[in-house]
C-alpha atoms as a PDB file:
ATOM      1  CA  UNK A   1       0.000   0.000   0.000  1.00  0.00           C
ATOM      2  CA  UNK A   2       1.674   3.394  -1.200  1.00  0.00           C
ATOM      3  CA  UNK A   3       2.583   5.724   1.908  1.00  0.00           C
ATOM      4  CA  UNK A   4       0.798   9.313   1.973  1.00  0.00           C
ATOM      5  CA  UNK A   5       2.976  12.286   2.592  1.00  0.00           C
ATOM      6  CA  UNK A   6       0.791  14.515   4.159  1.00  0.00           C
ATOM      7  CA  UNK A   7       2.105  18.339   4.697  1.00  0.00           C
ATOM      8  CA  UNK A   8       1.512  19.991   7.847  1.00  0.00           C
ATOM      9  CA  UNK A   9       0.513  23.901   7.560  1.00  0.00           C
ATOM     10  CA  UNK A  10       2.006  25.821  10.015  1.00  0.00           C
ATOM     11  CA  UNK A  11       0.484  28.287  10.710  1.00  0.00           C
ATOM     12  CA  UNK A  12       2.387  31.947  11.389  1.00  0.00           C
ATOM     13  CA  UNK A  13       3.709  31.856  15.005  1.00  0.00           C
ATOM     14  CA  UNK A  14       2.932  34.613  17.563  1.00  0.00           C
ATOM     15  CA  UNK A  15       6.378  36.327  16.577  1.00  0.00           C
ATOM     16  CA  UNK A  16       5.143  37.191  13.488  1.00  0.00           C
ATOM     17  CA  UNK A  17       2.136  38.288  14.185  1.00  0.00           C
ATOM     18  CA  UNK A  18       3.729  41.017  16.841  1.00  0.00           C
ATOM     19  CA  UNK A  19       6.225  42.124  14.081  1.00  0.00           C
ATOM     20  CA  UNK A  20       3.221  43.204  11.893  1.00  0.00           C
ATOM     21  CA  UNK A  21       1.323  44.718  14.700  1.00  0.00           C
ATOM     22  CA  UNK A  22       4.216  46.820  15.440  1.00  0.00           C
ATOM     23  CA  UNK A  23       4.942  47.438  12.321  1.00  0.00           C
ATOM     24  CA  UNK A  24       1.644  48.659  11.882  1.00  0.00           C
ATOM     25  CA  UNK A  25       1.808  50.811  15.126  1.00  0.00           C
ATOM     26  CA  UNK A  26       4.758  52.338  13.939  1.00  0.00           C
ATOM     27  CA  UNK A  27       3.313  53.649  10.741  1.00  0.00           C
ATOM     28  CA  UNK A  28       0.112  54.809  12.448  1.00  0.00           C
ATOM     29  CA  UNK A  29       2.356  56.531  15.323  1.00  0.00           C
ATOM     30  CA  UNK A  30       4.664  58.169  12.159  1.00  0.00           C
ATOM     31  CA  UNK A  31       1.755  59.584  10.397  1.00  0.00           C
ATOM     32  CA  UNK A  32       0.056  60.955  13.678  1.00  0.00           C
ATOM     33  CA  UNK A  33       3.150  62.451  14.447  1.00  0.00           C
ATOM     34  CA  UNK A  34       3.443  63.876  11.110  1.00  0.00           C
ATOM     35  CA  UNK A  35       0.279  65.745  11.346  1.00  0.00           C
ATOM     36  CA  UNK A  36       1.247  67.170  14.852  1.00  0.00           C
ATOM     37  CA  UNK A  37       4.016  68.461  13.429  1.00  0.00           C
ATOM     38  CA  UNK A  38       2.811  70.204   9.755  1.00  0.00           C
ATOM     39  CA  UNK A  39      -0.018  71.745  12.362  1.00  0.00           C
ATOM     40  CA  UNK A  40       2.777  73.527  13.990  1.00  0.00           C
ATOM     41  CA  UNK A  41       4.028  74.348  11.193  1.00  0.00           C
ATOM     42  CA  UNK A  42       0.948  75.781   9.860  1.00  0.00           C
ATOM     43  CA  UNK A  43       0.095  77.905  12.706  1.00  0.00           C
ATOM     44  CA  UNK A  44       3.787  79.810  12.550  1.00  0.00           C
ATOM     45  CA  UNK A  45       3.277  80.747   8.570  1.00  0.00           C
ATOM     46  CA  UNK A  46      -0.290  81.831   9.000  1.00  0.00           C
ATOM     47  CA  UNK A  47       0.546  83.779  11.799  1.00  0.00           C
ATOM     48  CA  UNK A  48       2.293  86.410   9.324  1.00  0.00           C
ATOM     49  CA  UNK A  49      -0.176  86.005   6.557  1.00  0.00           C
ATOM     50  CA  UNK A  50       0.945  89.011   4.209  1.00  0.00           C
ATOM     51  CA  UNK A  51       4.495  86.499   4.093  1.00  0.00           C
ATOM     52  CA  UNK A  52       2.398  83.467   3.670  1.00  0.00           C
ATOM     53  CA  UNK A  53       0.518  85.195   0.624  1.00  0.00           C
ATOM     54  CA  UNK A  54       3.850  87.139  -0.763  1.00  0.00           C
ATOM     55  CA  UNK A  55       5.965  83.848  -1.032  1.00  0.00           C
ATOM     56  CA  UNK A  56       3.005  81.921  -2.217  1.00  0.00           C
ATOM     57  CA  UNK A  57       2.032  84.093  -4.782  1.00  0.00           C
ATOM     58  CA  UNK A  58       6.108  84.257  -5.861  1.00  0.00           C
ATOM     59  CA  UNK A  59       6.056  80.504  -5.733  1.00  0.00           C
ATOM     60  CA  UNK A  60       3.138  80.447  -8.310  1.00  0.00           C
ATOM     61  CA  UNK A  61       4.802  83.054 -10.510  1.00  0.00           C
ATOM     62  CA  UNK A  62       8.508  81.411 -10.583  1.00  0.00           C
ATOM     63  CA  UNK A  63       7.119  77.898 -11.142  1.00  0.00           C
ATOM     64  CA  UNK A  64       5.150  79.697 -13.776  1.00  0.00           C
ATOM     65  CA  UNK A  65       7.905  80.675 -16.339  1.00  0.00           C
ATOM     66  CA  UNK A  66       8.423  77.110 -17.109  1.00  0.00           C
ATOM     67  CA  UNK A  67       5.635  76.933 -18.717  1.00  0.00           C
ATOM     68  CA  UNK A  68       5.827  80.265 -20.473  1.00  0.00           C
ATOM     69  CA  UNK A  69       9.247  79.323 -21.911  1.00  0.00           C
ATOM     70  CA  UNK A  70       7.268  76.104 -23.231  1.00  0.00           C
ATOM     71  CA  UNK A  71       4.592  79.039 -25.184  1.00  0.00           C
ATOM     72  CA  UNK A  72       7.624  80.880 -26.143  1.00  0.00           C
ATOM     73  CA  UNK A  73       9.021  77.945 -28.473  1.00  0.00           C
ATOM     74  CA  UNK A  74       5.532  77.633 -29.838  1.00  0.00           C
ATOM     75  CA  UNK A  75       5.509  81.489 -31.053  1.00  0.00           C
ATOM     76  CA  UNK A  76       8.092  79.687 -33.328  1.00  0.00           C
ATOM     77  CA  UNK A  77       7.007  76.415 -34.024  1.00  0.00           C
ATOM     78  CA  UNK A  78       3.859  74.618 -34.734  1.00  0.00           C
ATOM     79  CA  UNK A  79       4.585  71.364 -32.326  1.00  0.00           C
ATOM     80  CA  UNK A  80       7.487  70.107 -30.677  1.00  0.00           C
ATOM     81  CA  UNK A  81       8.256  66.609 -31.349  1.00  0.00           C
ATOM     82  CA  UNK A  82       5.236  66.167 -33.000  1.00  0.00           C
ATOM     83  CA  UNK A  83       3.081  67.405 -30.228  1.00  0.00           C
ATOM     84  CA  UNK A  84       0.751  70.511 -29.928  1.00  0.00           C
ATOM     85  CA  UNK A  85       0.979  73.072 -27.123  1.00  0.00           C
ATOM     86  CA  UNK A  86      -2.557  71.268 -25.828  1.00  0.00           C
ATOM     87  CA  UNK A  87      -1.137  68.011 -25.734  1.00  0.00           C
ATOM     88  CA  UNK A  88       2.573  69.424 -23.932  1.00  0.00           C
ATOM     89  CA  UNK A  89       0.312  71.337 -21.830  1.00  0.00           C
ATOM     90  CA  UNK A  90      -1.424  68.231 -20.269  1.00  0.00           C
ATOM     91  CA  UNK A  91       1.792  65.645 -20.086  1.00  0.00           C
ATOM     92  CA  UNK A  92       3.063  69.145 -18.143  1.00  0.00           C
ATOM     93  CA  UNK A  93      -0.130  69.896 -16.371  1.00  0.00           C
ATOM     94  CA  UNK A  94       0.293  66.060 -14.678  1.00  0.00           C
ATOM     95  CA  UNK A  95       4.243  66.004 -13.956  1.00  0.00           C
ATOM     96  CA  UNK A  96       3.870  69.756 -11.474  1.00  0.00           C
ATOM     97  CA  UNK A  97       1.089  68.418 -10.259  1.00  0.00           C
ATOM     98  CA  UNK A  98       2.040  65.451  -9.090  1.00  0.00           C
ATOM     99  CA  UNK A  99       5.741  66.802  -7.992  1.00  0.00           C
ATOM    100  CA  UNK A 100       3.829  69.204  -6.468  1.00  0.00           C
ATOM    101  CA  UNK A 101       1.898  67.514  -4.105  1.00  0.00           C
ATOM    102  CA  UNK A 102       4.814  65.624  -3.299  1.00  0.00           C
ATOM    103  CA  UNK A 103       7.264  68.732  -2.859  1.00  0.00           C
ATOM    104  CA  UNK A 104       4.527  69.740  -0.453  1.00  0.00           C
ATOM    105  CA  UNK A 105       4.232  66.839   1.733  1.00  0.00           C
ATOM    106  CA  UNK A 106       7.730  65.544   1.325  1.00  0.00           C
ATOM    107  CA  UNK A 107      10.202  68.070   0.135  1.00  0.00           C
ATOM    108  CA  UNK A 108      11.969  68.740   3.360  1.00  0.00           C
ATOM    109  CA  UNK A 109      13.280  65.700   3.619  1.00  0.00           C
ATOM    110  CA  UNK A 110      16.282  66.728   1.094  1.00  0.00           C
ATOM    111  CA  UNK A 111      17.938  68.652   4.164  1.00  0.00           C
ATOM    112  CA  UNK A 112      18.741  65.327   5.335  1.00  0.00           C
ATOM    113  CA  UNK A 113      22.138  65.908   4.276  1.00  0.00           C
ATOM    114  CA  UNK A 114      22.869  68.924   6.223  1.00  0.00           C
ATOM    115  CA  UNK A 115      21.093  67.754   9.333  1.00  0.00           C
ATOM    116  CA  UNK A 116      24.037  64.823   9.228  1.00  0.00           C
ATOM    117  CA  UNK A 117      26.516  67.530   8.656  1.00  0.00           C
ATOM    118  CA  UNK A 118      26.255  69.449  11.525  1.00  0.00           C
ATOM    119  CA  UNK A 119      24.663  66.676  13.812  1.00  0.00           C
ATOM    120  CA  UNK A 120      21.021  67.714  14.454  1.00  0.00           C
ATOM    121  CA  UNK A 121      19.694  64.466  13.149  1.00  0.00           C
ATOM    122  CA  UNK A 122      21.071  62.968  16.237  1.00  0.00           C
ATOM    123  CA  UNK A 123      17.712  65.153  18.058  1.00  0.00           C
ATOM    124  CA  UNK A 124      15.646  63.218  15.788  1.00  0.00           C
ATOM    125  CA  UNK A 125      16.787  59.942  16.866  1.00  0.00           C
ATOM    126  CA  UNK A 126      16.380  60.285  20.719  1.00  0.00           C
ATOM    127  CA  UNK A 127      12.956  60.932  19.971  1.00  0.00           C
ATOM    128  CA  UNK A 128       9.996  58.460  20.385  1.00  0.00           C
ATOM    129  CA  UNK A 129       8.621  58.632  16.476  1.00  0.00           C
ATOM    130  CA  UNK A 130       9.853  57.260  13.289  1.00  0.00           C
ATOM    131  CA  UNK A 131      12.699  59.993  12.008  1.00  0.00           C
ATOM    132  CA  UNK A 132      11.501  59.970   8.691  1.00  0.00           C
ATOM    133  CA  UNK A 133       7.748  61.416   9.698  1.00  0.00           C
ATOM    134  CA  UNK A 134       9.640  64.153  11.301  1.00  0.00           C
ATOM    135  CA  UNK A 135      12.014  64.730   8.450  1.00  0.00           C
ATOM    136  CA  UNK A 136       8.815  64.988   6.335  1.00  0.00           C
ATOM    137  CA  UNK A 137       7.429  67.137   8.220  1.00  0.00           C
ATOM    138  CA  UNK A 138      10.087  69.509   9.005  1.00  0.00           C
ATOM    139  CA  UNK A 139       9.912  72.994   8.141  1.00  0.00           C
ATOM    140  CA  UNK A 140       6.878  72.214   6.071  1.00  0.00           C
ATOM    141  CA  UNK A 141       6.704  74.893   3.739  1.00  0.00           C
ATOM    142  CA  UNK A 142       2.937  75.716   2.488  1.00  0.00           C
ATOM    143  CA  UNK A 143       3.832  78.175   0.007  1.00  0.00           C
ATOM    144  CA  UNK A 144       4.483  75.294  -2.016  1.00  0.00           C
ATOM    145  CA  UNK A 145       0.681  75.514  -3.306  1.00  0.00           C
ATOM    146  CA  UNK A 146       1.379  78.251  -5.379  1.00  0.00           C
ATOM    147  CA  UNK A 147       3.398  75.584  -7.564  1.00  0.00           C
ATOM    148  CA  UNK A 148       0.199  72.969  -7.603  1.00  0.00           C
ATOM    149  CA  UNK A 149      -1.840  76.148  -8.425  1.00  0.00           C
ATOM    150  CA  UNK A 150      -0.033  76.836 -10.834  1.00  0.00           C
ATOM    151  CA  UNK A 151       0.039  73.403 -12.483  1.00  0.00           C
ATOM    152  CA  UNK A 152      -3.395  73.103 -11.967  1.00  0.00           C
ATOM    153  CA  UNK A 153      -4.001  75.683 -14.457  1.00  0.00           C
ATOM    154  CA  UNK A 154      -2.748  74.432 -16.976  1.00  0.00           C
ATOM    155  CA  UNK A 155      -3.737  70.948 -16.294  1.00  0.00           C
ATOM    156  CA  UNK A 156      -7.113  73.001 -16.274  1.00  0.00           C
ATOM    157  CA  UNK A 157      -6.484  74.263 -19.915  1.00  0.00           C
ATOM    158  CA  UNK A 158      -5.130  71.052 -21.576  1.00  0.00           C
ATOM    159  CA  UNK A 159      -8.607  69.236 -20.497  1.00  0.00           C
ATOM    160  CA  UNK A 160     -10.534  72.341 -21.914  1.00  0.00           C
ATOM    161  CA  UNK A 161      -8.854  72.676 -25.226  1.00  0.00           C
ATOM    162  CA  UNK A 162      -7.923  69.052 -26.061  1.00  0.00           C
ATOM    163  CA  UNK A 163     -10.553  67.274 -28.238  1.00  0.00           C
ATOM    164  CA  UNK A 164     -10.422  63.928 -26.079  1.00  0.00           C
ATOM    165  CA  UNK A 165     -12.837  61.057 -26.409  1.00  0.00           C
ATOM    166  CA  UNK A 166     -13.496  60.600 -22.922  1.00  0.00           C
ATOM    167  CA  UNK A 167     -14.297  57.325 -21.526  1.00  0.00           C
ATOM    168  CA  UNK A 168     -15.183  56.324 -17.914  1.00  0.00           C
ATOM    169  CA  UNK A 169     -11.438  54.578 -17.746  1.00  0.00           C
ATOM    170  CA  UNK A 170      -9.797  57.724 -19.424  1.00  0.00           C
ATOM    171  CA  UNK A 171     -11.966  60.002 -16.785  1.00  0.00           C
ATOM    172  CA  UNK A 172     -10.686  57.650 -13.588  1.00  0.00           C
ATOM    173  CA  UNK A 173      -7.332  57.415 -14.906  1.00  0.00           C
ATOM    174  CA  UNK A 174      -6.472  60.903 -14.614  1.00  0.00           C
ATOM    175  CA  UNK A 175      -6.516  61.423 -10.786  1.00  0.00           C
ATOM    176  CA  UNK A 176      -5.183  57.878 -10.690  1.00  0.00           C
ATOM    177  CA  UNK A 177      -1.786  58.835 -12.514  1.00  0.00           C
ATOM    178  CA  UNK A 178      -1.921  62.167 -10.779  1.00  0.00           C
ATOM    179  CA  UNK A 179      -1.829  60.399  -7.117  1.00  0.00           C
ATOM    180  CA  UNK A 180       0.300  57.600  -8.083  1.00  0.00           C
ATOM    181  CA  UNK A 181       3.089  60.222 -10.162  1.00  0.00           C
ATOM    182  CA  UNK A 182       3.307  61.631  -6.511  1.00  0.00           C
ATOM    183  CA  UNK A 183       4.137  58.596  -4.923  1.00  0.00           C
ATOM    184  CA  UNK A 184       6.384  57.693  -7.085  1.00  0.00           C
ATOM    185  CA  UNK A 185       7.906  60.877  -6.949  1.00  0.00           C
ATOM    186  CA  UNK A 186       8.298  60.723  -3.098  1.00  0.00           C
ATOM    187  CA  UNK A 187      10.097  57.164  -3.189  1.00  0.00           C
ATOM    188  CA  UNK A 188      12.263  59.042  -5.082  1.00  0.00           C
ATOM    189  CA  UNK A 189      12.790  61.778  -2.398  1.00  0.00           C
ATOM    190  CA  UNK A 190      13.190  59.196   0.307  1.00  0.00           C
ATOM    191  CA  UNK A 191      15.717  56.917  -1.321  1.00  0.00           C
ATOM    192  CA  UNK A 192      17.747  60.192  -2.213  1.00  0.00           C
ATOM    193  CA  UNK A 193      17.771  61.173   1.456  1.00  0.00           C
ATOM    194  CA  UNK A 194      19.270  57.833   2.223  1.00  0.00           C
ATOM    195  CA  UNK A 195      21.690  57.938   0.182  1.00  0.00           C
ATOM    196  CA  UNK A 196      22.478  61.226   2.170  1.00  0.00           C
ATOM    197  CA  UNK A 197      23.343  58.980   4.823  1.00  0.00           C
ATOM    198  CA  UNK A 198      26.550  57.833   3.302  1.00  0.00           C
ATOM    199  CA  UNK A 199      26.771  60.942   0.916  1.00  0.00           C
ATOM    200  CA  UNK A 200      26.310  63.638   2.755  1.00  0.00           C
ATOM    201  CA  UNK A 201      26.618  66.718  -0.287  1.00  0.00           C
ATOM    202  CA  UNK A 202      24.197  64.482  -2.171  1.00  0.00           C
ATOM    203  CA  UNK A 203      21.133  66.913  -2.314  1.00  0.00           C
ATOM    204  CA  UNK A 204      22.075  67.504  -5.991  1.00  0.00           C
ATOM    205  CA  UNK A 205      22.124  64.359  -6.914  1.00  0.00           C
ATOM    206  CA  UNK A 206      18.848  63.668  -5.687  1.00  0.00           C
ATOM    207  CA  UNK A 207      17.406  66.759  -7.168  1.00  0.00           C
ATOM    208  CA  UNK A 208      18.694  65.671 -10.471  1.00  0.00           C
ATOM    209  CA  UNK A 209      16.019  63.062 -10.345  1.00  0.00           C
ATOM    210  CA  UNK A 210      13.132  65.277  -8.419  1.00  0.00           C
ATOM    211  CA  UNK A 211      13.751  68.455  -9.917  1.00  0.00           C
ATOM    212  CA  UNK A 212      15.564  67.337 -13.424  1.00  0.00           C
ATOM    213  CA  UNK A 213      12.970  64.522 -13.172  1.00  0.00           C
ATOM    214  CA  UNK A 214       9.630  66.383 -13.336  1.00  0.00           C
ATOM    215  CA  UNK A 215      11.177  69.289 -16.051  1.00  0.00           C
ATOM    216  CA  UNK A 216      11.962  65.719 -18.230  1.00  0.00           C
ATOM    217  CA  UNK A 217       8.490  64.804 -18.078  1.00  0.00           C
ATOM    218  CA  UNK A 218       6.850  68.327 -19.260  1.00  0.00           C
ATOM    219  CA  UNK A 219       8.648  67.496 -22.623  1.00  0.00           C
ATOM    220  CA  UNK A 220       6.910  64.348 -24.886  1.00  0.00           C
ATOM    221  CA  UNK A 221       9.335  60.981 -25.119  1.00  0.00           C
ATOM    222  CA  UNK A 222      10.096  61.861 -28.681  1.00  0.00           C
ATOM    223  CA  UNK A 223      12.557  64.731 -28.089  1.00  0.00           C
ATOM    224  CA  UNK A 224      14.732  62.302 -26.234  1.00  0.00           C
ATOM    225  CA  UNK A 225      17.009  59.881 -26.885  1.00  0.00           C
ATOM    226  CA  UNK A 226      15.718  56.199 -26.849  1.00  0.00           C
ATOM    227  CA  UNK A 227      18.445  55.276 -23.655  1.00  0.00           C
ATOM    228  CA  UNK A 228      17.056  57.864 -21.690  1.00  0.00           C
ATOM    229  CA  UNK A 229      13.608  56.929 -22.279  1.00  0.00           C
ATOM    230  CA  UNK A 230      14.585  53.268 -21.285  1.00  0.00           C
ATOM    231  CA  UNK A 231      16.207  54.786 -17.905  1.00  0.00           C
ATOM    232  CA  UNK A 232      13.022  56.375 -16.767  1.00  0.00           C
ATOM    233  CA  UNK A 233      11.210  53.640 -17.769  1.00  0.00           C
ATOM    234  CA  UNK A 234      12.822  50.650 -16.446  1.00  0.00           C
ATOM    235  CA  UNK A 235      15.595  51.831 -14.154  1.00  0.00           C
ATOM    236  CA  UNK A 236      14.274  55.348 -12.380  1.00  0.00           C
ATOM    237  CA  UNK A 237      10.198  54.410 -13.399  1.00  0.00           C
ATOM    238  CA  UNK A 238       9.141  58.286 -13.583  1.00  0.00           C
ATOM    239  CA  UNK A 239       7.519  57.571 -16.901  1.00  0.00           C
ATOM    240  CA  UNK A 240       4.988  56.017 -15.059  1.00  0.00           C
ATOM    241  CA  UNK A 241       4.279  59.512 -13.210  1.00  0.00           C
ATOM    242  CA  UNK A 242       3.181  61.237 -17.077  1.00  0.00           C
ATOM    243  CA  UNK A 243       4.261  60.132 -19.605  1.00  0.00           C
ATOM    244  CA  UNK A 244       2.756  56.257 -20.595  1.00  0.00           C
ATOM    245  CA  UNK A 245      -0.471  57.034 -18.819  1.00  0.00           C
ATOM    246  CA  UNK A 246      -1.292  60.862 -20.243  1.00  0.00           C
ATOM    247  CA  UNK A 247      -0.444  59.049 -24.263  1.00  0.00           C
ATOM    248  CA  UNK A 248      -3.396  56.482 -23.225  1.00  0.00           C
ATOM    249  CA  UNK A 249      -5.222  59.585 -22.327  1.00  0.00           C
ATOM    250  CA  UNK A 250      -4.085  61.325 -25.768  1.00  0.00           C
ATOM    251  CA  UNK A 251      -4.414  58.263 -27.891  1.00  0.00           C
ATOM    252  CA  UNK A 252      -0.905  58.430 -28.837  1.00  0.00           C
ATOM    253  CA  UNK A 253       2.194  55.818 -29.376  1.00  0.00           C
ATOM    254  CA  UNK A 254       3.913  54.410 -26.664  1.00  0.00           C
ATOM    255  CA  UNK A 255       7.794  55.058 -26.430  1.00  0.00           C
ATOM    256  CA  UNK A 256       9.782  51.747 -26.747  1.00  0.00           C
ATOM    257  CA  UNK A 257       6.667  49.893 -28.421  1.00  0.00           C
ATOM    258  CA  UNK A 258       5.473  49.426 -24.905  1.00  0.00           C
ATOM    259  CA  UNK A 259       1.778  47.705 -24.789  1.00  0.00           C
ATOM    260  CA  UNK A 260      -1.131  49.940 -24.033  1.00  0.00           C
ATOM    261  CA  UNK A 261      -1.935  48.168 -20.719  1.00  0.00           C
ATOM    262  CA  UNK A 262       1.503  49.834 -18.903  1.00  0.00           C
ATOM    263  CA  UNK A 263      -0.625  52.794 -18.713  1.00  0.00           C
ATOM    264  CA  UNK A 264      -2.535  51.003 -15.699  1.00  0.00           C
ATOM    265  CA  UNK A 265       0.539  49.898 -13.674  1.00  0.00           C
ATOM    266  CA  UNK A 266       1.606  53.456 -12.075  1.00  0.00           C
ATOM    267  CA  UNK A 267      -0.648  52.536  -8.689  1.00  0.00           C
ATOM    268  CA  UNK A 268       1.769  49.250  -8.999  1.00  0.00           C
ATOM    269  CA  UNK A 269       4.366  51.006  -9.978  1.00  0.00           C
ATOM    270  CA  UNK A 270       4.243  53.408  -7.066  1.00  0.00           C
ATOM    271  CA  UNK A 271       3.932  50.762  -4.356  1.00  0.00           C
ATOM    272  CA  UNK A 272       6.927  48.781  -5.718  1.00  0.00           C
ATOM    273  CA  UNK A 273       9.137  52.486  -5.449  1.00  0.00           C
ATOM    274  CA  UNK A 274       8.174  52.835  -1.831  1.00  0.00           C
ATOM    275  CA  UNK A 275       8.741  49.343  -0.714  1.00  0.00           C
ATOM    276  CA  UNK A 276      12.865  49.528  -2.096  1.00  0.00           C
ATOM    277  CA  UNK A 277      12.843  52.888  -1.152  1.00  0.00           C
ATOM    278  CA  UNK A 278      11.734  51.650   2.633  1.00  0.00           C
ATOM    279  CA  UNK A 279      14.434  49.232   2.681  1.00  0.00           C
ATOM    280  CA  UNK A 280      16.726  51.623   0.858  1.00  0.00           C
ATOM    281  CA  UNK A 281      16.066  53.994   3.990  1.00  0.00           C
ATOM    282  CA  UNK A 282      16.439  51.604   6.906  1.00  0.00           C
ATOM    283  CA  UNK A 283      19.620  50.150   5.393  1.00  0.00           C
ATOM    284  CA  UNK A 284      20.645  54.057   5.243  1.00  0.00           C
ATOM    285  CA  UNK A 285      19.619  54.740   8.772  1.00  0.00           C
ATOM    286  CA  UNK A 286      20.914  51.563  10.375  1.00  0.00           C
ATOM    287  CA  UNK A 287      24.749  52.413   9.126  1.00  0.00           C
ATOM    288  CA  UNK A 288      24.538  56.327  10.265  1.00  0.00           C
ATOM    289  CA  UNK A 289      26.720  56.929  12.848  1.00  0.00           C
ATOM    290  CA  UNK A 290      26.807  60.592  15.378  1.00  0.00           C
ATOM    291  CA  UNK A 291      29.114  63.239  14.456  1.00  0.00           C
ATOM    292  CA  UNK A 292      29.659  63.203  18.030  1.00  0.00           C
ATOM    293  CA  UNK A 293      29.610  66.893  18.190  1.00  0.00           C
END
């Protein structure tokens, strides 16, 4: 008579099952402390409101000449790459708006660098919450809405002139990409900081992709070369913030003879980013070691 292996299913232990309730603890206590500290934050600017309007309303104006440059090239041209201003406008109108939103909830946390410089991340860390919600958090700087204002507009007036053939997946997928562009943008930011651990006169380097990245993505794929369109595609995924999901929108070609269905993957695409960029930033903040000044 043949002998029956039967597999016993084990099921998770107790250790595991306190690792993801602390775990889970953790994040709630980060973002709780988070919002204590942009509410401080908030009550110092709007306690000198004339400032908090002044730098606001410079914010929207300096963020908007990069879009008047873009109108200046079209006094001379008739499209760019074989887009119209319309069609620019919108891949633009999605890339500040999503770096926007992220700039506001996690640009601070490329001072990193300078807080390991001179030592004050060391305050951070005797602290009872997660040093990355208060890095976030730091100095949070709401005169930053006069960039998403800014790119709202013109988000606002691609949608109105563009002669789109709206469907109810076209008309979901445009706050999806819009969301998920910022989270991909802020793995960005917090793998950057990391790397400040070890780098400390990094904050370049991570604005090339932050900064650099979201100016790359107000342009259409075709003005650049094919290797830099496979970099932000498969090695630094920004194209997943604008670019593959506002052509579905626009009915265009994909770069790289991508299929159509890559426009759905930025909400995938996004939670991959921030699950390296978690471990990316633990492995950072496990090797930092004091100044000891």
């Amino acid at each position: 008579m043949a002998e029956v292996e039967v597999e016993a299913v084990v099921a998770p232990g107790p250790e595991a099952a306190e690792v993801a309730f602390a775990d889970r603890s953790r994040l709630v206590e980060g973002v709780r402390a988070y919002g204590l500290i942009v509410a401080m934050w908030l009550r110092s600017t709007l306690a000198y409101r004339a400032s908090f309007v002044m730098t606001t309303v410079g914010n929207f104006l300096m963020t908007g000449f990069d879009f008047v440059t873009i109108m200046l090239m079209f006094s001379h041209v008739d499209a760019l790459g074989g887009y119209t201003l319309p069609e620019i406008a919108l891949l633009y109108g999605v890339s500040a708006t999503a770096f926007g939103l992220c700039d506001l909830l996690l640009g601070s946390v490329d001072r990193l660098g300078q807080r390991v410089r001179d030592g004050t991340l060391d305050t951070l860390l005797v602290r009872p919450v997660p040093v990355l919600a208060q890095v976030a958090a730091d100095r949070f700087a709401l005169r930053r809405l006069g960039r998403i204002s800014q790119a709202l507009l013109v988000l606002g007036y691609a949608l109105v002139t563009l002669d789109i053939v709206w469907t109810p997946l076209k008309v979901v997928l445009l706050p999806v990409m819009v969301l998920s562009g910022a989270a991909i943008f802020g793995a960005v930011f917090v793998a950057g900081a990391a790397f400040q651990f070890h780098a400390q006169d990094a904050s370049e380097v991570q604005n090339a992709f932050t900064y650099g990245g979201t100016t790359l993505l107000q342009y259409p794929p075709s003005v650049f070369a094919r290797d830099l369109v496979r970099g932000v595609t498969f090695i630094v995924p920004l194209a997943f913030v604008s670019w593959l999901p506002a052509l579905y929108v626009l009915g265009r070609d994909y770069p790289l003879d991508l299929p159509r269905w890559v426009a759905f993957l930025p909400p995938v695409v996004a939670g991959g980013s921030w699950v390296l960029a978690g471990l990316v930033w633990r492995v950072g903040l496990r090797s930092y070691r004091s100044t000891g000044s």
